[in-house]
C-alpha atoms as a PDB file:
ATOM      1  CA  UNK A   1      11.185  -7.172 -19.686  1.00  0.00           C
ATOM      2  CA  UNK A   2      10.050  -3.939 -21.476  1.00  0.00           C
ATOM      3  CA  UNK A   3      12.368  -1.422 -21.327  1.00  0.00           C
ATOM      4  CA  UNK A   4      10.546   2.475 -19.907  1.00  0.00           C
ATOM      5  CA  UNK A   5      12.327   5.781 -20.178  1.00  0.00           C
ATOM      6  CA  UNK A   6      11.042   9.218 -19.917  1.00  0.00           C
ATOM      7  CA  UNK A   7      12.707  12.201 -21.564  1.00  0.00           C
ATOM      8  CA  UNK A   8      12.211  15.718 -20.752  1.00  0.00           C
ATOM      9  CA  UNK A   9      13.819  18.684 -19.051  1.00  0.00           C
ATOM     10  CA  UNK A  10      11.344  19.184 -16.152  1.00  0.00           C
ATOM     11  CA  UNK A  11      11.187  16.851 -12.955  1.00  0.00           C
ATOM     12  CA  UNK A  12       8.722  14.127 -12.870  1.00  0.00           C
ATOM     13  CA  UNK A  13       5.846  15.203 -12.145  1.00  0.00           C
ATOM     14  CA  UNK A  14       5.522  18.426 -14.334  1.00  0.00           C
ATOM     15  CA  UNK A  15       3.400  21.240 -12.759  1.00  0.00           C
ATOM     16  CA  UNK A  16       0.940  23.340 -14.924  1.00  0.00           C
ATOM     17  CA  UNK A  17       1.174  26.745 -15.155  1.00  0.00           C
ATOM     18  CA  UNK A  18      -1.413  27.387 -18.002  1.00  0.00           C
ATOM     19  CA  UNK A  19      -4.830  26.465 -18.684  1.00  0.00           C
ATOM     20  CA  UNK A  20      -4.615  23.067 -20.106  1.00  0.00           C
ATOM     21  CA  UNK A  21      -6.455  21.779 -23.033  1.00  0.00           C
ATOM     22  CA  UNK A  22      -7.768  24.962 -24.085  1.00  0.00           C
ATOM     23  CA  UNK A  23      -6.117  24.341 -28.176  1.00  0.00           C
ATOM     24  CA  UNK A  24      -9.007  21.799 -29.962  1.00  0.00           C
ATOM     25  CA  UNK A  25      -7.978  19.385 -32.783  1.00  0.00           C
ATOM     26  CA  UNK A  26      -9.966  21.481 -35.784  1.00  0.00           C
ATOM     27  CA  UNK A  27     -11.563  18.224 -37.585  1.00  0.00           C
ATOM     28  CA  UNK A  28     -15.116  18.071 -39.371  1.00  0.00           C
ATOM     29  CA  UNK A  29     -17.779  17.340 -37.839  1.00  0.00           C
ATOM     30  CA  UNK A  30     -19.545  14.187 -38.726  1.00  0.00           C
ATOM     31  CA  UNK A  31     -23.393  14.248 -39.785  1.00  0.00           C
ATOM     32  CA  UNK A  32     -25.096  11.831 -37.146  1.00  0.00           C
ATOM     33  CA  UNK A  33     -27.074   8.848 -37.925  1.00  0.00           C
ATOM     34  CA  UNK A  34     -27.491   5.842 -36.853  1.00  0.00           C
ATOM     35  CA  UNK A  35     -25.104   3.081 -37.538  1.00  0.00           C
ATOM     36  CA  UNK A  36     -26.077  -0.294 -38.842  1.00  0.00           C
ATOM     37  CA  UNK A  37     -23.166  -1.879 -37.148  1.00  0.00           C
ATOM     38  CA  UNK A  38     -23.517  -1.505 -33.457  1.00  0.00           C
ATOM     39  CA  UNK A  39     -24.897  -4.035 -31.888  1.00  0.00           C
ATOM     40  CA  UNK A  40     -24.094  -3.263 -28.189  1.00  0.00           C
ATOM     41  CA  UNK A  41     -25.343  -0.025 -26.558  1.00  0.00           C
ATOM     42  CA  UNK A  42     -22.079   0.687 -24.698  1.00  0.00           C
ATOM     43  CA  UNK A  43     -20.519   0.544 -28.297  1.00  0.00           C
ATOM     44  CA  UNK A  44     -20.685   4.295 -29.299  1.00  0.00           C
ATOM     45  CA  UNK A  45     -19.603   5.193 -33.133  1.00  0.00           C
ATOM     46  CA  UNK A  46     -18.615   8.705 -33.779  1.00  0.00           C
ATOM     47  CA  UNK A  47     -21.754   8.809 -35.649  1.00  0.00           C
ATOM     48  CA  UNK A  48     -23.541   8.725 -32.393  1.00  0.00           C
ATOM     49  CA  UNK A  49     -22.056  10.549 -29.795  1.00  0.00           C
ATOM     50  CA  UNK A  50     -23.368  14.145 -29.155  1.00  0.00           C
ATOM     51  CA  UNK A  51     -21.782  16.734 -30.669  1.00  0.00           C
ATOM     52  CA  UNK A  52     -21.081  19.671 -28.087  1.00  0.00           C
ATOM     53  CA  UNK A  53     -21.903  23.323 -28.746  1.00  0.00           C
ATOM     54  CA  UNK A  54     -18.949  25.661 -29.433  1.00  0.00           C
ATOM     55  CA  UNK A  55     -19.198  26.788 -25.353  1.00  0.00           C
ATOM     56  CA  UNK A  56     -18.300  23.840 -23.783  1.00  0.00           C
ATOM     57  CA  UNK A  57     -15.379  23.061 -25.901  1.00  0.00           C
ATOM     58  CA  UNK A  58     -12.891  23.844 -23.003  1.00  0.00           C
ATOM     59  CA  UNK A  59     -14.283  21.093 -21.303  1.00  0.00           C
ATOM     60  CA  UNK A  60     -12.656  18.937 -23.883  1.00  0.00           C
ATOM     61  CA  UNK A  61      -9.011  17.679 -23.821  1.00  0.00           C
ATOM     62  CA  UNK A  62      -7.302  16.258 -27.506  1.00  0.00           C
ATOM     63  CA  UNK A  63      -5.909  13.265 -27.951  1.00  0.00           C
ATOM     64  CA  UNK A  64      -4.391  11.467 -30.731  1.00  0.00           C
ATOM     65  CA  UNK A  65      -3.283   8.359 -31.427  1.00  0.00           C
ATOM     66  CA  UNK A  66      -1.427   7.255 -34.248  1.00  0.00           C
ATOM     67  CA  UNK A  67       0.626   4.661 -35.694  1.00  0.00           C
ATOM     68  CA  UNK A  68       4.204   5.007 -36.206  1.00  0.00           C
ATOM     69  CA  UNK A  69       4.949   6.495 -40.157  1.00  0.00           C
ATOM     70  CA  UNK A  70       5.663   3.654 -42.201  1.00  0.00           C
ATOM     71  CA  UNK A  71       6.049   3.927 -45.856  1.00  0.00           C
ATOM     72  CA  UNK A  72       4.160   1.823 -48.244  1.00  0.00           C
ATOM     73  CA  UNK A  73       6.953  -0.453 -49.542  1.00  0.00           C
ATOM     74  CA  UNK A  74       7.950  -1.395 -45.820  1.00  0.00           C
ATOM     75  CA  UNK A  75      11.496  -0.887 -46.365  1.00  0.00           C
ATOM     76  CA  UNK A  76      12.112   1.532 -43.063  1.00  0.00           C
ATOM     77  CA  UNK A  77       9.422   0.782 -40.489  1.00  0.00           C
ATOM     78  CA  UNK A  78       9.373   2.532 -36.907  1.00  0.00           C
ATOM     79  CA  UNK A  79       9.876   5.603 -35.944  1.00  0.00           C
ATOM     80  CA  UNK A  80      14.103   6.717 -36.194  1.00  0.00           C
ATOM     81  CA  UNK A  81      14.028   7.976 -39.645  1.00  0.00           C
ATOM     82  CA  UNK A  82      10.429   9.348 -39.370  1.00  0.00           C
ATOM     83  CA  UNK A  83      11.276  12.161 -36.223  1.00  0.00           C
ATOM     84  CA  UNK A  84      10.889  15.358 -38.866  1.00  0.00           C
ATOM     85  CA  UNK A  85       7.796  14.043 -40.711  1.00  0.00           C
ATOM     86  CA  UNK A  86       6.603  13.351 -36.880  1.00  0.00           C
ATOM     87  CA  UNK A  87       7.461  17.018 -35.491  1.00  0.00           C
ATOM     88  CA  UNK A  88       5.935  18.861 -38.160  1.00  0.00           C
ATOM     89  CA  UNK A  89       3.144  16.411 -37.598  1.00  0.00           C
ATOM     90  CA  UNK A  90       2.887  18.078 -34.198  1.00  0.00           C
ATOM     91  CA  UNK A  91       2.682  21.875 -35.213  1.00  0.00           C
ATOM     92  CA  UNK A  92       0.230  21.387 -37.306  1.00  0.00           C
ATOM     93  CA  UNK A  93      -2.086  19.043 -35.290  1.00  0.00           C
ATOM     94  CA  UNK A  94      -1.099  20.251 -31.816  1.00  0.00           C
ATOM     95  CA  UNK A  95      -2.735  17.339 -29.716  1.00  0.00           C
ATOM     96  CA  UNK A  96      -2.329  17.445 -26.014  1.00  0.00           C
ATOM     97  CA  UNK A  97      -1.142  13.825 -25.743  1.00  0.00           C
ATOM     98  CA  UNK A  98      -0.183  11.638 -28.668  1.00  0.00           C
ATOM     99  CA  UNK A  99      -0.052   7.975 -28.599  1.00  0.00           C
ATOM    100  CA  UNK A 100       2.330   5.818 -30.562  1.00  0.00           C
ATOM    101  CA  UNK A 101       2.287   2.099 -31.574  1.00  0.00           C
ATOM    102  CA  UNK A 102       5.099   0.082 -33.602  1.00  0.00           C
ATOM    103  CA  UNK A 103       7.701   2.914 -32.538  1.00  0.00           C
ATOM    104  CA  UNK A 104      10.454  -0.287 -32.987  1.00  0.00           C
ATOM    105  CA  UNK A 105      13.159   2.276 -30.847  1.00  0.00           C
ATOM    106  CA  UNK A 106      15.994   0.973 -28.767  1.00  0.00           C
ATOM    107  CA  UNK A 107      16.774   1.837 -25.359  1.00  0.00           C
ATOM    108  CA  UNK A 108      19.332   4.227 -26.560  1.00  0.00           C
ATOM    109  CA  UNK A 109      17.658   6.053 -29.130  1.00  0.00           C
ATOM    110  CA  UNK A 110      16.038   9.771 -28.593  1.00  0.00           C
ATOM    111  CA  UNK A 111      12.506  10.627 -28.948  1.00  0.00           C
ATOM    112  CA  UNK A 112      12.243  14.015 -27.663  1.00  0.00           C
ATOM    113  CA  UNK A 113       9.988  17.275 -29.200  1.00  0.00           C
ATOM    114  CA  UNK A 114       9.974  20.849 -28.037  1.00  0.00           C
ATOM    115  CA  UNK A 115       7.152  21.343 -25.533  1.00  0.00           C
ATOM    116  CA  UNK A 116       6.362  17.523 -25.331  1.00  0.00           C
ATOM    117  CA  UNK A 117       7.433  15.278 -22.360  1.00  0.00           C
ATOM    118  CA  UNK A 118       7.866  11.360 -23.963  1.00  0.00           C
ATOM    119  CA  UNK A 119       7.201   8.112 -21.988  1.00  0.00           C
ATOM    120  CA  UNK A 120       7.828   5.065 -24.047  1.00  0.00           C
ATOM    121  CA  UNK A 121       7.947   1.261 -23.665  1.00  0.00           C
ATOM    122  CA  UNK A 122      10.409  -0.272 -25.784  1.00  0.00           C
ATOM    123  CA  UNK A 123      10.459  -4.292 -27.380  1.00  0.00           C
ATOM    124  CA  UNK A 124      13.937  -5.848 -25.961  1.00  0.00           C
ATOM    125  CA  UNK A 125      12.860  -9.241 -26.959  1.00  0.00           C
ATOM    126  CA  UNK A 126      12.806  -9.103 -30.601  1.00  0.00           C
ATOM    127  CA  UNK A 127      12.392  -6.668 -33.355  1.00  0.00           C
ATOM    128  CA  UNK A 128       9.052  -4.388 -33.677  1.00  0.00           C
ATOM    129  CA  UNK A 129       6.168  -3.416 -31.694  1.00  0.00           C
ATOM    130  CA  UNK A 130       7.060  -0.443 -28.856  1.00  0.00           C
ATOM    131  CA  UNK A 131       4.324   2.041 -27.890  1.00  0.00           C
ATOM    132  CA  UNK A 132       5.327   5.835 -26.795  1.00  0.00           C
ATOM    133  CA  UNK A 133       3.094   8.640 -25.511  1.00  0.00           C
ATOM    134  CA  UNK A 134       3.342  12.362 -25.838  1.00  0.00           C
ATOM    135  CA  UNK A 135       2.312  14.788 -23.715  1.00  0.00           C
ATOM    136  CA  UNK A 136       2.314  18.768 -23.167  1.00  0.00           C
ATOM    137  CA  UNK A 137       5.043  19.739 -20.784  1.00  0.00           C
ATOM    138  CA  UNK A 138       2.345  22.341 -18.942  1.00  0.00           C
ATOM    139  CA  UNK A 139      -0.166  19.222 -18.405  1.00  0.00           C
ATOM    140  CA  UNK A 140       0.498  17.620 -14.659  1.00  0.00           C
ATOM    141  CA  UNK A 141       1.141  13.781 -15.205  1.00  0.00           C
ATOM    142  CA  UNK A 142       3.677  11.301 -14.314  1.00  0.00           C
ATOM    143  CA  UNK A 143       4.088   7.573 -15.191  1.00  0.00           C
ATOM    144  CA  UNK A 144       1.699   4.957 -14.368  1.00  0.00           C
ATOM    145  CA  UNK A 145       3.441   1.323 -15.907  1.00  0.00           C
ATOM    146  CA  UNK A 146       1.246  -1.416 -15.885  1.00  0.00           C
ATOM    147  CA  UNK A 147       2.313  -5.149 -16.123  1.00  0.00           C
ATOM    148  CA  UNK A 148       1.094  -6.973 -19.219  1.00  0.00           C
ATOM    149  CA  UNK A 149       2.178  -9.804 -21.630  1.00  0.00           C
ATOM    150  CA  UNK A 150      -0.258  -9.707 -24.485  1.00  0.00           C
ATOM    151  CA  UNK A 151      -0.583  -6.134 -24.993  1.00  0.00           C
ATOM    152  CA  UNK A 152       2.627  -3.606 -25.187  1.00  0.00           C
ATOM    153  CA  UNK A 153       1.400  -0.833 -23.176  1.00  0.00           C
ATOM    154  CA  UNK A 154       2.712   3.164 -21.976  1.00  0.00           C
ATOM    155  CA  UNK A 155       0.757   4.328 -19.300  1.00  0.00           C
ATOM    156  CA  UNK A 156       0.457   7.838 -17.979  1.00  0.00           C
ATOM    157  CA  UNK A 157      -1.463   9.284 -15.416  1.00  0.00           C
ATOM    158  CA  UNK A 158      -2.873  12.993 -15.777  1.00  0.00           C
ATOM    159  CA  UNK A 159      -4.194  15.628 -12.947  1.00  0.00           C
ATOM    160  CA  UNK A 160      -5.957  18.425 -13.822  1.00  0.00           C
ATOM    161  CA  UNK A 161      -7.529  20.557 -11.009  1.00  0.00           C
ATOM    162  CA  UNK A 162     -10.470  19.880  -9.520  1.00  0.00           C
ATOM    163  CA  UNK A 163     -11.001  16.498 -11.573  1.00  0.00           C
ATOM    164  CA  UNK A 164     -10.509  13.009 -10.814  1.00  0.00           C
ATOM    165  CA  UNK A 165      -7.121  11.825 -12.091  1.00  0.00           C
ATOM    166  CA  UNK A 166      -7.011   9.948 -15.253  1.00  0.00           C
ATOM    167  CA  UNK A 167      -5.252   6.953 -16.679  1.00  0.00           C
ATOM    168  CA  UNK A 168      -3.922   7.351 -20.214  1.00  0.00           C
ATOM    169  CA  UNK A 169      -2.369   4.157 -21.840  1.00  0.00           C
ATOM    170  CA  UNK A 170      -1.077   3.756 -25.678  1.00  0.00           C
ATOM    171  CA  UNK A 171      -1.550   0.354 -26.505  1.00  0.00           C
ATOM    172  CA  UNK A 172      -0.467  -1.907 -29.493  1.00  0.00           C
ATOM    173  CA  UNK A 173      -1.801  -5.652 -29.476  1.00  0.00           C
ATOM    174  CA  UNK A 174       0.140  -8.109 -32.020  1.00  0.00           C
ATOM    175  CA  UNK A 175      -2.219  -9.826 -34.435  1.00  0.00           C
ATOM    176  CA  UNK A 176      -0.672 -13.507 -32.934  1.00  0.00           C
ATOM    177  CA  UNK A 177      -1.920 -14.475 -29.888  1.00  0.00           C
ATOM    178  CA  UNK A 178      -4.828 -14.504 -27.686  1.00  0.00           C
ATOM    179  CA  UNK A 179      -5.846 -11.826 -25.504  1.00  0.00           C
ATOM    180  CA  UNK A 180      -5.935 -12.279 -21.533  1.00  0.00           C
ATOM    181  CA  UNK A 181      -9.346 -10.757 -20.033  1.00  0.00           C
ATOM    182  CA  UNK A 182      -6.809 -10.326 -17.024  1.00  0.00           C
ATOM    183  CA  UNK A 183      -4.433  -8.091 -18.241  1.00  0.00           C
ATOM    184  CA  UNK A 184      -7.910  -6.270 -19.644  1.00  0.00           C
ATOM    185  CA  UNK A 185      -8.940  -5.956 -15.861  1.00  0.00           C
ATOM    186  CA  UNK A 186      -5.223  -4.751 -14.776  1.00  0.00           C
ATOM    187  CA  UNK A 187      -5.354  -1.640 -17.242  1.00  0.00           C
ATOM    188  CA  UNK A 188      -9.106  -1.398 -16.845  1.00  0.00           C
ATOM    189  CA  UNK A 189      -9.246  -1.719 -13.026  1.00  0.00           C
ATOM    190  CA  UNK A 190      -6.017   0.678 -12.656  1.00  0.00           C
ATOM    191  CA  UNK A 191      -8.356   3.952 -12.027  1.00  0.00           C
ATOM    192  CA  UNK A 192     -11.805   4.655 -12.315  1.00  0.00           C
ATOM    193  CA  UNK A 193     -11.133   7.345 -15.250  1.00  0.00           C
ATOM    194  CA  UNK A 194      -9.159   5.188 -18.211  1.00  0.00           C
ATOM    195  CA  UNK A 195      -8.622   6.478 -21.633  1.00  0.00           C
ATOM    196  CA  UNK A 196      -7.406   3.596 -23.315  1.00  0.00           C
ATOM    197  CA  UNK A 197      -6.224   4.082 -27.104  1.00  0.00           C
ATOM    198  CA  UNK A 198      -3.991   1.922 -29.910  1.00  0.00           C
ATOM    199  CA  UNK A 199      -3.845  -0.640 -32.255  1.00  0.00           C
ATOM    200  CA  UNK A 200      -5.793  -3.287 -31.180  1.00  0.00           C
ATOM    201  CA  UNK A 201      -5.663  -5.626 -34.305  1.00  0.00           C
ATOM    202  CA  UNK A 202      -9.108  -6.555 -33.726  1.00  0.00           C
ATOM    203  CA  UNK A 203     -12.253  -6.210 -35.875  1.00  0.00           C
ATOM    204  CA  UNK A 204     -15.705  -7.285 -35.079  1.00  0.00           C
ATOM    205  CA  UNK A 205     -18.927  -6.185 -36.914  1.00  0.00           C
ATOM    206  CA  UNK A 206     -19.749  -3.095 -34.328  1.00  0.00           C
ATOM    207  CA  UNK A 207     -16.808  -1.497 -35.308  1.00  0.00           C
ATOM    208  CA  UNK A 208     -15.130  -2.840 -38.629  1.00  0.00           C
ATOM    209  CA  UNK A 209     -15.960  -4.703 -41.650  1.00  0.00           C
ATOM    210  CA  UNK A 210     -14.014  -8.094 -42.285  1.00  0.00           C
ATOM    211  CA  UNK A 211     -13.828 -11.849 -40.971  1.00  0.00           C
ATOM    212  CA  UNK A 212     -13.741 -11.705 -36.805  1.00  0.00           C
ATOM    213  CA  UNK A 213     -12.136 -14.211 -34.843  1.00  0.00           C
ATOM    214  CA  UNK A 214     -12.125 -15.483 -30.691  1.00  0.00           C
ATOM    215  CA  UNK A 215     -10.225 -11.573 -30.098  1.00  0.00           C
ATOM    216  CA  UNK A 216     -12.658  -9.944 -31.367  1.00  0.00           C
ATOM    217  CA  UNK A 217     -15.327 -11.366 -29.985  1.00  0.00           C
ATOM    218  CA  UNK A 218     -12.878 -11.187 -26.592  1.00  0.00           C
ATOM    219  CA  UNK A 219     -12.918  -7.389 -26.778  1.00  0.00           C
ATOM    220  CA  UNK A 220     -16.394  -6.642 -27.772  1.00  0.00           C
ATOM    221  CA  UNK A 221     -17.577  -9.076 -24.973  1.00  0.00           C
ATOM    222  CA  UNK A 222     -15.347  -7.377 -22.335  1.00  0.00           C
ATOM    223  CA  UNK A 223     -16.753  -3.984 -23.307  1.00  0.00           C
ATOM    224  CA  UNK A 224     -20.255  -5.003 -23.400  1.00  0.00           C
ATOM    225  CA  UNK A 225     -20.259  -6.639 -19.897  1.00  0.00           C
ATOM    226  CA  UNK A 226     -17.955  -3.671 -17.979  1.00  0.00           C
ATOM    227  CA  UNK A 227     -19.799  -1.272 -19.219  1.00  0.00           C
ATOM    228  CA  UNK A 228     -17.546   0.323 -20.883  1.00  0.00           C
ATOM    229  CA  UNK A 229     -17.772   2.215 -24.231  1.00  0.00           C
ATOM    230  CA  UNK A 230     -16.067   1.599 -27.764  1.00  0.00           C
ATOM    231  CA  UNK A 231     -14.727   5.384 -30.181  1.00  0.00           C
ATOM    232  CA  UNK A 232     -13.998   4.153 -33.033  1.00  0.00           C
ATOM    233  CA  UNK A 233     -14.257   6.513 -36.363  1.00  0.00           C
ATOM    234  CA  UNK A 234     -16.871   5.444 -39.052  1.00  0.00           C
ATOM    235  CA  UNK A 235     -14.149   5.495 -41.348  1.00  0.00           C
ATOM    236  CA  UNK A 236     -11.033   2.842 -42.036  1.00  0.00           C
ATOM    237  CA  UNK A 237      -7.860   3.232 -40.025  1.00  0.00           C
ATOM    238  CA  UNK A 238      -6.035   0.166 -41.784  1.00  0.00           C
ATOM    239  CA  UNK A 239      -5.322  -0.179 -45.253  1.00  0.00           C
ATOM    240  CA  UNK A 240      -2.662  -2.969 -45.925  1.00  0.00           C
ATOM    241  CA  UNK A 241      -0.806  -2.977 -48.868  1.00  0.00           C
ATOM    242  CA  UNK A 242      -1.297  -6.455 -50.321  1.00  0.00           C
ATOM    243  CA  UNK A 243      -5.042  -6.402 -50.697  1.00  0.00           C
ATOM    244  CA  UNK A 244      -7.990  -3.612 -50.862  1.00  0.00           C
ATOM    245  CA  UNK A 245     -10.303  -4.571 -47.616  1.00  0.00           C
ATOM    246  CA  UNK A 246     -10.280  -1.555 -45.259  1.00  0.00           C
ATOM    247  CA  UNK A 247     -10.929  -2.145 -41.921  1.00  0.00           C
ATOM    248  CA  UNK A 248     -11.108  -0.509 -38.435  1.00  0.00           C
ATOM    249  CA  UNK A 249      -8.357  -2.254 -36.059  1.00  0.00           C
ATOM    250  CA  UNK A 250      -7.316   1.561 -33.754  1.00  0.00           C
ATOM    251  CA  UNK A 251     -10.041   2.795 -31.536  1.00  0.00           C
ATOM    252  CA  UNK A 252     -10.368   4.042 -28.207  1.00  0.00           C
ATOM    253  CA  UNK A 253     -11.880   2.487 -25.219  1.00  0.00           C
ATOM    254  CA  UNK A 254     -12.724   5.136 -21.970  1.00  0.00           C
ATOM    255  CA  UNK A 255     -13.984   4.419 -18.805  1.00  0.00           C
ATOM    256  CA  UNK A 256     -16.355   6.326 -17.761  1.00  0.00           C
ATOM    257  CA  UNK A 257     -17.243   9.095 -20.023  1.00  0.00           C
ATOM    258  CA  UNK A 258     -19.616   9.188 -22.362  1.00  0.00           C
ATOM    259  CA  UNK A 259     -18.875  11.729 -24.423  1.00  0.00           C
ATOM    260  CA  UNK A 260     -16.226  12.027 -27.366  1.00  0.00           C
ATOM    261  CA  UNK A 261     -15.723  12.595 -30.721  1.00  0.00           C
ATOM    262  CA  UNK A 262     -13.216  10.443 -33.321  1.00  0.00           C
ATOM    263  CA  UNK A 263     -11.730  10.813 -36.761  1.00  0.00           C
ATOM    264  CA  UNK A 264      -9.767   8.966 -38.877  1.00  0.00           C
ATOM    265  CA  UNK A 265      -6.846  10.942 -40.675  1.00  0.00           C
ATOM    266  CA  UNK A 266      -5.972  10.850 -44.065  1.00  0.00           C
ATOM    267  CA  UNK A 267      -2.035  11.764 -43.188  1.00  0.00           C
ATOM    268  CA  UNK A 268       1.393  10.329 -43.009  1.00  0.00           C
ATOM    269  CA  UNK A 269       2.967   7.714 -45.321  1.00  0.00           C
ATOM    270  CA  UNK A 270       1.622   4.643 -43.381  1.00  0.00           C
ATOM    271  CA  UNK A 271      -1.036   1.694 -43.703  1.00  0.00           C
ATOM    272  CA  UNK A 272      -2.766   2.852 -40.467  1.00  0.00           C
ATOM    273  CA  UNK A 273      -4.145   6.326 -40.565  1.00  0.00           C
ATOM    274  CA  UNK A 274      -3.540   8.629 -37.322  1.00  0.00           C
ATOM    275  CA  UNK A 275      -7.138   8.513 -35.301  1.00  0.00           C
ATOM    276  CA  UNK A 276      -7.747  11.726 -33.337  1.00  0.00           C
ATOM    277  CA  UNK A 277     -10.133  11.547 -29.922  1.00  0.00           C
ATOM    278  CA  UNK A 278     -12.134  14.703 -27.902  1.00  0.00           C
ATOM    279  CA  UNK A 279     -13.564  13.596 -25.427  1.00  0.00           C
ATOM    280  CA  UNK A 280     -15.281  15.280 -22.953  1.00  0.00           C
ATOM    281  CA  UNK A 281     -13.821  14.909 -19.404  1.00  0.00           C
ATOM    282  CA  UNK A 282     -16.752  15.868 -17.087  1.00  0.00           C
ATOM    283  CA  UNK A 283     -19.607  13.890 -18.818  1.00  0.00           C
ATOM    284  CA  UNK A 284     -19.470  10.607 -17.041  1.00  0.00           C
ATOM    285  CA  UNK A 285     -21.329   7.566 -18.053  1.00  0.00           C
ATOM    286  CA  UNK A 286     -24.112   6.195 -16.348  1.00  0.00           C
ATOM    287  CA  UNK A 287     -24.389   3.128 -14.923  1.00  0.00           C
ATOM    288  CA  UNK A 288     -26.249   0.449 -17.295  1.00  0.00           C
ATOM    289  CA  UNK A 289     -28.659  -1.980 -16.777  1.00  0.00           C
ATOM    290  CA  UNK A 290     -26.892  -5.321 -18.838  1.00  0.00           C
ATOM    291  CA  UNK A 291     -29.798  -7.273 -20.980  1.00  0.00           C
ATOM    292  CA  UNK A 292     -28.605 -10.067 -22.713  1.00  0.00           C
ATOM    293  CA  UNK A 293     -30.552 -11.623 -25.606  1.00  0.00           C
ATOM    294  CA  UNK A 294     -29.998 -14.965 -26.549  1.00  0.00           C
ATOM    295  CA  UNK A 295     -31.627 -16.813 -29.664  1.00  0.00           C
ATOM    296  CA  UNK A 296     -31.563 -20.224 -30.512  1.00  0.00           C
END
C-alpha cells in the first residue's frame, strides 16, 4: 500500500487569510490557430483555448506540474538530491500548487518548502514512481486520497470562497500496463470540479506525435465520451535521451471548465519539461451533444 504523509506547520485544513491566486505564472502567450491534430472537440490544445483579457486574470488560479529533476545521464533520479534546484525553482515560478511525478522518496525522507504545504504518495513496493503536490499554505485544502492500482496518484481538495470545491490530483502512469477505465471513473467521479494533471505516458495523434497503442486510444476514448477536455501544450514535454522523437506524454485533464491556458517549459535538467496550467475557475463547460462518426 502507498505510503501518504503531509508536512507542514499549520493544522489540516489550512485557513486563508489572503486573496488567493492573485500571483499569475508570466508565460507567452501562444498565437492561436487551429491545430491539425485534434480530432475530438472536447480535446482543447493551447492553441485553441481563449485567451482572457488582462481583467479577468484574478479569476485564474496557477498550476504546475512537473516532473521530478533528473539529469541526462540518469545516474541520480528522484527528487533527494534535487531539493535546492527545486526551491529556487519555486521563487522564480511561484505556482500556487505544483505537482510532482517520479519523486522516488521514502517514507522517511523530508520534502518541505517555506510557504508550501506537501502531500505526497510514496512507492513502498519497489524502487521509482511517487507523485507529491505543493500547495500555498494561505490556500484552504486538505487531503482527498483516492484508491488506485494503475495510476500513482496525490489528491488534494481546494476551497476557495464562494466556489464549488475542487479536486486536484498529481498523477504519474507507468508506461507497463494497461489502464483501468475504473480507476478513471474513481478520480473522475470523486467531485464534479477535477483538475487532473501528470505524466500519463500516453500519446495519441490529438495530442502527440509518435506510434499509439490500446492506452492511448483508452484515454482519448474516455475523454471523448465524458465529456471531458484534454490541455496539453503544442509543444514536446518528453525528450528521452536514447533517440530524437519528441513527444507529448504530461497534460492536464479538468472537469468541467473550459477555459485554460498550457506551456511547456524549457527548465530543469530532466527528459520531461515542467508543463505550467491557468485555468480559469468560473468558466464551466457546457454540456455536449456526443456525435460519433464511423467509416467503413
Amino acid at each position: 500500500m502507498d505510503h501518504i504523509q503531509k508536512t507542514s506547520k499549520d493544522v489540516q485544513r489550512t485557513q486563508s487569510t489572503e486573496e488567493p491566486f492573485q500571483k499569475l505564472l508570466k508565460l507567452p502567450r501562444l498565437t492561436q490557430q487551429s491545430s491539425p491534430r485534434l480530432k475530438c472537440p472536447q480535446l482543447l490544445q493551447s492553441n485553441q483555448i481563449q485567451i482572457l483579457p488582462p481583467n479577468l486574470s484574478q479569476d485564474l488560479f496557477n498550476l504546475l506540474k512537473m516532473r521530478t529533476p533528473q539529469p541526462k545521464n540518469r545516474n541520480a533520479a528522484g527528487i533527494k538530491n534535487k531539493i535546492n534546484q527545486l526551491k529556487y525553482f519555486l521563487l522564480d515560478w511561484k505556482p500556487d500548487i505544483l505537482a510532482l511525478q517520479e519523486t522516488h522518496l521514502n517514507p522517511g525522507d523530508r520534502l518541505k518548502f517555506p510557504n508550501y504545504s506537501s502531500y505526497r504518495t510514496d512507492r513502498l513496493t519497489r524502487r521509482g514512481g511517487g507523485t507529491a503536490i505543493l500547495i500555498r499554505n494561505s490556500i484552504d485544502h486538505y487531503p482527498a486520497p483516492i484508491a488506485s492500482t494503475t495510476f500513482e496518484n496525490t489528491t488534494i481538495e481546494i476551497h476557495l470562497p464562494n466556489i464549488t470545491p475542487i479536486t486536484i490530483s498529481s498523477i504519474y502512469r507507468p508506461p507497463h500496463g494497461s489502464i483501468s477505465t475504473l480507476e478513471l471513473n474513481n478520480t473522475f467521479n470523486s467531485n464534479s470540479k477535477c483538475i487532473t494533471v501528470g505524466d500519463f505516458n500516453t500519446k495519441y495523434s490529438s495530442w502527440s506525435s509518435g506510434t499509439w497503442n490500446s492506452n492511448d486510444t483508452i484515454i482519448h476514448d474516455y475523454i471523448c465520451n465524458n465529456n471531458l477536455i484534454l490541455l496539453a501544450p503544442c509543444e514536446s514535454t518528453h525528450f528521452p535521451n536514447h533517440s530524437n522523437n519528441p513527444s507529448t506524454l504530461d497534460f492536464g485533464i479538468p472537469k468541467n471548465y473550459s477555459s485554460g491556458d498550457t506551456n511547456s517549459i524549457n527548465e530543469l535538467s530532466s527528459d520531461h519539461n515542467p508543463v505550467s496550467f491557468e485555468i480559469d475557475i468560473n468558466v464551466n463547460l457546457p454540456a455536449i451533444r456526443k456525435i460519433i462518426k464511423t467509416t467503413n
